[in-house]
N, C-alpha and C. Protein backbone atom coordinates (compact mmCIF):
# COMPACT_ATOMS: atom_id res chain seq x y z
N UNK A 1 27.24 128.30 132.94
CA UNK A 1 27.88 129.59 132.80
C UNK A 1 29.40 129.38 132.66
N UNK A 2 29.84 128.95 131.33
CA UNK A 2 31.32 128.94 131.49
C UNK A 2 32.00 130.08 130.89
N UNK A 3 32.71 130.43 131.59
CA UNK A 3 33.72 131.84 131.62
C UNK A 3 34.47 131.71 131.13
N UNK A 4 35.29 132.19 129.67
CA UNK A 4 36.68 131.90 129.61
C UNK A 4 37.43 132.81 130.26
N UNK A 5 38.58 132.64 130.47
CA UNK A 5 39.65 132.98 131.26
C UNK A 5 40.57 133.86 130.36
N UNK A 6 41.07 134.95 130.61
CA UNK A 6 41.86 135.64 129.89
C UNK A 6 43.07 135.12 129.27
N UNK A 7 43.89 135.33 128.24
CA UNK A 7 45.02 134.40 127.68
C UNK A 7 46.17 135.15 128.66
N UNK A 8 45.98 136.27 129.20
CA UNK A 8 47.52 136.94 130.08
C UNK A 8 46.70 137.37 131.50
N UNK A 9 46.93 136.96 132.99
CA UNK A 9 46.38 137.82 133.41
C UNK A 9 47.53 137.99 135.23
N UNK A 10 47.74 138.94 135.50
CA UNK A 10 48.21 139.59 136.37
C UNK A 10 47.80 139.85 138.16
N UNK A 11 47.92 139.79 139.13
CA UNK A 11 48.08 139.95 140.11
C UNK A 11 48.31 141.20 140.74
N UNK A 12 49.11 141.99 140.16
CA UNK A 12 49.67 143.26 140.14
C UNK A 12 48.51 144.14 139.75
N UNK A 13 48.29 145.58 140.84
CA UNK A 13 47.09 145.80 140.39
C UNK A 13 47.92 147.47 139.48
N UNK A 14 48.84 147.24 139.13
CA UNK A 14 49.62 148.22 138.41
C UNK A 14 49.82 147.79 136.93
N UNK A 15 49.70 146.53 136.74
CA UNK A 15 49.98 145.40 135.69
C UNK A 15 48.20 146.60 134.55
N UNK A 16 48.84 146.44 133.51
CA UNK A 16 47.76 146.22 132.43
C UNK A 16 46.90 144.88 132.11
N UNK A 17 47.38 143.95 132.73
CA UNK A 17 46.31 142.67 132.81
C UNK A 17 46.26 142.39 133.74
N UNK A 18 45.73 143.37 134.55
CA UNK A 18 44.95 142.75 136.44
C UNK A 18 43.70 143.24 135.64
N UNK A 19 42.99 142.60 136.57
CA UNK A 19 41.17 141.80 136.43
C UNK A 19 40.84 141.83 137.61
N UNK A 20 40.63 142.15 139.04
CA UNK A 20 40.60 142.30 140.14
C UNK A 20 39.18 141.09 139.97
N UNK A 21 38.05 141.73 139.93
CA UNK A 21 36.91 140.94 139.73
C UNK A 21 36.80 139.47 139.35
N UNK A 22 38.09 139.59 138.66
CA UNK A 22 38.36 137.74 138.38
C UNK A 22 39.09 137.24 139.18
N UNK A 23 40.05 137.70 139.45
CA UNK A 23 40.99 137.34 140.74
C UNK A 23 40.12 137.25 142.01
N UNK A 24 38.94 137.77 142.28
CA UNK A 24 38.33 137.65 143.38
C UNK A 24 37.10 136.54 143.27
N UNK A 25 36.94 135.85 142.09
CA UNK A 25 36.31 134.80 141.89
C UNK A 25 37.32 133.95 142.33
N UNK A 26 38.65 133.43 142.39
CA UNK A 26 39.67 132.56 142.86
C UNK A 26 39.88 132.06 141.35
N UNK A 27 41.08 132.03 140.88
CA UNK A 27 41.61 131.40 139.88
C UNK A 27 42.76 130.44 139.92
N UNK A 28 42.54 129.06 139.92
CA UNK A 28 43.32 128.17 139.89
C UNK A 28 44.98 128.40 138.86
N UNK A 29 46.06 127.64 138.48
CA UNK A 29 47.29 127.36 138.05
C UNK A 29 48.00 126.22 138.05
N UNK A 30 47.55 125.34 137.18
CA UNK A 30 48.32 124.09 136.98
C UNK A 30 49.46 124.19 135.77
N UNK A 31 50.86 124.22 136.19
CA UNK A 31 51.83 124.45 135.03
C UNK A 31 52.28 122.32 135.09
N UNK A 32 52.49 122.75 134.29
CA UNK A 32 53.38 121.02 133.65
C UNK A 32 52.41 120.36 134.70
N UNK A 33 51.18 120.38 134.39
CA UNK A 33 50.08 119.53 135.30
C UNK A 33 50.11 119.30 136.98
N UNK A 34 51.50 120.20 137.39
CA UNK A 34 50.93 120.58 138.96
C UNK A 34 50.51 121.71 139.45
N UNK A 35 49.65 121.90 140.26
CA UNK A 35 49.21 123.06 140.88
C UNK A 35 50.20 123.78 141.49
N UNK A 36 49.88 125.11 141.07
CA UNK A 36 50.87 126.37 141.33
C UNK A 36 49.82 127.37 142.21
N UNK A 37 50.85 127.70 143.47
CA UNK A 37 50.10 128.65 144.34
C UNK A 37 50.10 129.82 144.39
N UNK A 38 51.62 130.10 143.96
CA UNK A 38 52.49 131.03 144.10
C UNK A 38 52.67 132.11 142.82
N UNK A 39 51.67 131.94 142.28
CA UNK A 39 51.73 132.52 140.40
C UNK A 39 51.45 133.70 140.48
N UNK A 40 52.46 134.86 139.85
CA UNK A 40 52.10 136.20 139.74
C UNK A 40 51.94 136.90 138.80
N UNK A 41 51.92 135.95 137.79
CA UNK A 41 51.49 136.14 136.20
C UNK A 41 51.45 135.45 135.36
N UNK A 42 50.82 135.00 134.94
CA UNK A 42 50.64 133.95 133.42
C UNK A 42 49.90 134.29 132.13
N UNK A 43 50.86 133.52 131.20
CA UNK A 43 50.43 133.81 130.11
C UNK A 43 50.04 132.18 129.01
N UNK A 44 49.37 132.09 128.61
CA UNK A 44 48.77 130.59 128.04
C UNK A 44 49.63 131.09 126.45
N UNK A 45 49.50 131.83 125.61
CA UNK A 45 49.68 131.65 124.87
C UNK A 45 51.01 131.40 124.33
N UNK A 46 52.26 132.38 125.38
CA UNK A 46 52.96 132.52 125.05
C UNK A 46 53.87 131.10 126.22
N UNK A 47 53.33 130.53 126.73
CA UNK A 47 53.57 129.28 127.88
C UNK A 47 54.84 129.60 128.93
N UNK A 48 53.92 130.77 129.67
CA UNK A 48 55.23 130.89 130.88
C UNK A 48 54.17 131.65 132.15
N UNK A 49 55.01 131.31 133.31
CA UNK A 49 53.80 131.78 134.37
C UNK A 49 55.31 132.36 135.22
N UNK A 50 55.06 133.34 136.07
CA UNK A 50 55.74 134.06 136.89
C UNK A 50 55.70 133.96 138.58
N UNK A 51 56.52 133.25 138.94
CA UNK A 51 56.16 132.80 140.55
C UNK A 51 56.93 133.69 141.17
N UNK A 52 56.64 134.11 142.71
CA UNK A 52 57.29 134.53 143.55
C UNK A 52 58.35 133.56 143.98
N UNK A 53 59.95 134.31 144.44
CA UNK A 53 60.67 133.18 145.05
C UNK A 53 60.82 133.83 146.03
N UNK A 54 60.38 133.21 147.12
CA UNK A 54 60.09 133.32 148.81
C UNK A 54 59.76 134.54 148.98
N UNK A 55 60.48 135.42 150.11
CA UNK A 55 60.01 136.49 150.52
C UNK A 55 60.45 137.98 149.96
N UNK A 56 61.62 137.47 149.38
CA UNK A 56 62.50 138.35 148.39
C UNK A 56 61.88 139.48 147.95
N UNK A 57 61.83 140.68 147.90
CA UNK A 57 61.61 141.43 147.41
C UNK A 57 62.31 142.61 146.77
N UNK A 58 62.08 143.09 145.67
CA UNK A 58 63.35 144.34 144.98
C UNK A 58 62.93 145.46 145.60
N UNK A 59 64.05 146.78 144.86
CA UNK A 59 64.07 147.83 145.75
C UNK A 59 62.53 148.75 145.61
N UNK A 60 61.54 148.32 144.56
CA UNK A 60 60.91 149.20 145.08
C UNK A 60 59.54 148.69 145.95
N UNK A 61 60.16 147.23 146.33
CA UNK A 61 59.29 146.22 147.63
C UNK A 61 58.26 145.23 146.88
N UNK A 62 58.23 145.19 145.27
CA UNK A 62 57.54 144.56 144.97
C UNK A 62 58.18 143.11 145.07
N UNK A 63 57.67 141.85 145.31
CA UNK A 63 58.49 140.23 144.92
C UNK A 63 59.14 140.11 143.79
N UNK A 64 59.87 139.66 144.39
CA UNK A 64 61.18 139.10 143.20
C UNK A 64 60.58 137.89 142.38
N UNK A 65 60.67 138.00 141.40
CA UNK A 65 59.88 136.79 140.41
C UNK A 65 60.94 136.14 139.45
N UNK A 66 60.66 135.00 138.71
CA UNK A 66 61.04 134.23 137.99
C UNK A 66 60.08 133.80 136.96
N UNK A 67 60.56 133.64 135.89
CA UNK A 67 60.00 132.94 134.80
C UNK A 67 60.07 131.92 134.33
N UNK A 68 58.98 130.41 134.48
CA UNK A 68 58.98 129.35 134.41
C UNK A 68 58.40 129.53 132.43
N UNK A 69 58.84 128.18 131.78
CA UNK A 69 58.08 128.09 130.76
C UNK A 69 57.35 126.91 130.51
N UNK A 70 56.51 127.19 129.97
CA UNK A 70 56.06 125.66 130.15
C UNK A 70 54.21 125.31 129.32
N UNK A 71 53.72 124.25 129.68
CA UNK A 71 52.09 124.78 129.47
C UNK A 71 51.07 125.16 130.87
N UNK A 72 50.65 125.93 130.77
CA UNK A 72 50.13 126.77 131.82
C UNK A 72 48.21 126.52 131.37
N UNK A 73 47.80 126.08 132.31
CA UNK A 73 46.50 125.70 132.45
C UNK A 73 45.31 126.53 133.67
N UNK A 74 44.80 127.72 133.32
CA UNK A 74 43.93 128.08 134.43
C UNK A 74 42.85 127.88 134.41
N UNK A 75 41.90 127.68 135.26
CA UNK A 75 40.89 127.14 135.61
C UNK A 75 40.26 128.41 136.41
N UNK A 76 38.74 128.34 136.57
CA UNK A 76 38.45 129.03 137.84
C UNK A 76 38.31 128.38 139.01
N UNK A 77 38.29 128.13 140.45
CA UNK A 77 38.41 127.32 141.60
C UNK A 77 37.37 127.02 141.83
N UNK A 78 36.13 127.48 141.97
CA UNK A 78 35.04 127.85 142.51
C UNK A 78 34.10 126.29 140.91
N UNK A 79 34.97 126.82 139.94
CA UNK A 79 33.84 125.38 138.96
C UNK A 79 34.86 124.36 138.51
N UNK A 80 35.71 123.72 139.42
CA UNK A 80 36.39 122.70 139.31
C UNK A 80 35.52 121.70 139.74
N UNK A 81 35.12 121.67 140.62
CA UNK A 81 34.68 120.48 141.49
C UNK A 81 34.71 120.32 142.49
């Protein structure tokens, strides 16, 4: 049963690419081939993933994010191994 994985998908359940149902299968994030924990959005095609930096949050309380670029690799957790 292999699943592909969406090319954009979101965290944010306000986001137009949250997937709740996939996010609750566990979805892995390896950017520049290390594992990323902290990912609050990625996109494969366009090669950039969005991390939280620490606890930071803006005024309307959502995390403060950054944009890494790079190649972005997701996996699901559960059929890694």
């Amino acid at each position: 049963m292999a699943q592909t994985l969406p090319d954009r998908l979101s965290t944010d359940p306000a986001s137009p690419f949250y997937d709740a149902k996939l996010l609750e299968q566990g979805i892995g994030i390896k950017f520049k081939g290390a594992e990323k924990t902290n990912v609050e959005e990625y996109c494969v095609s366009e090669g950039w993933i969005r991390v939280s930096v620490g606890k930071a949050k803006d005024r309307a309380g959502n995390p403060m994010t950054v944009k890494l670029k790079g190649p972005v690799e997701p996996y699901l957790k559960g059929a890694e191994g």
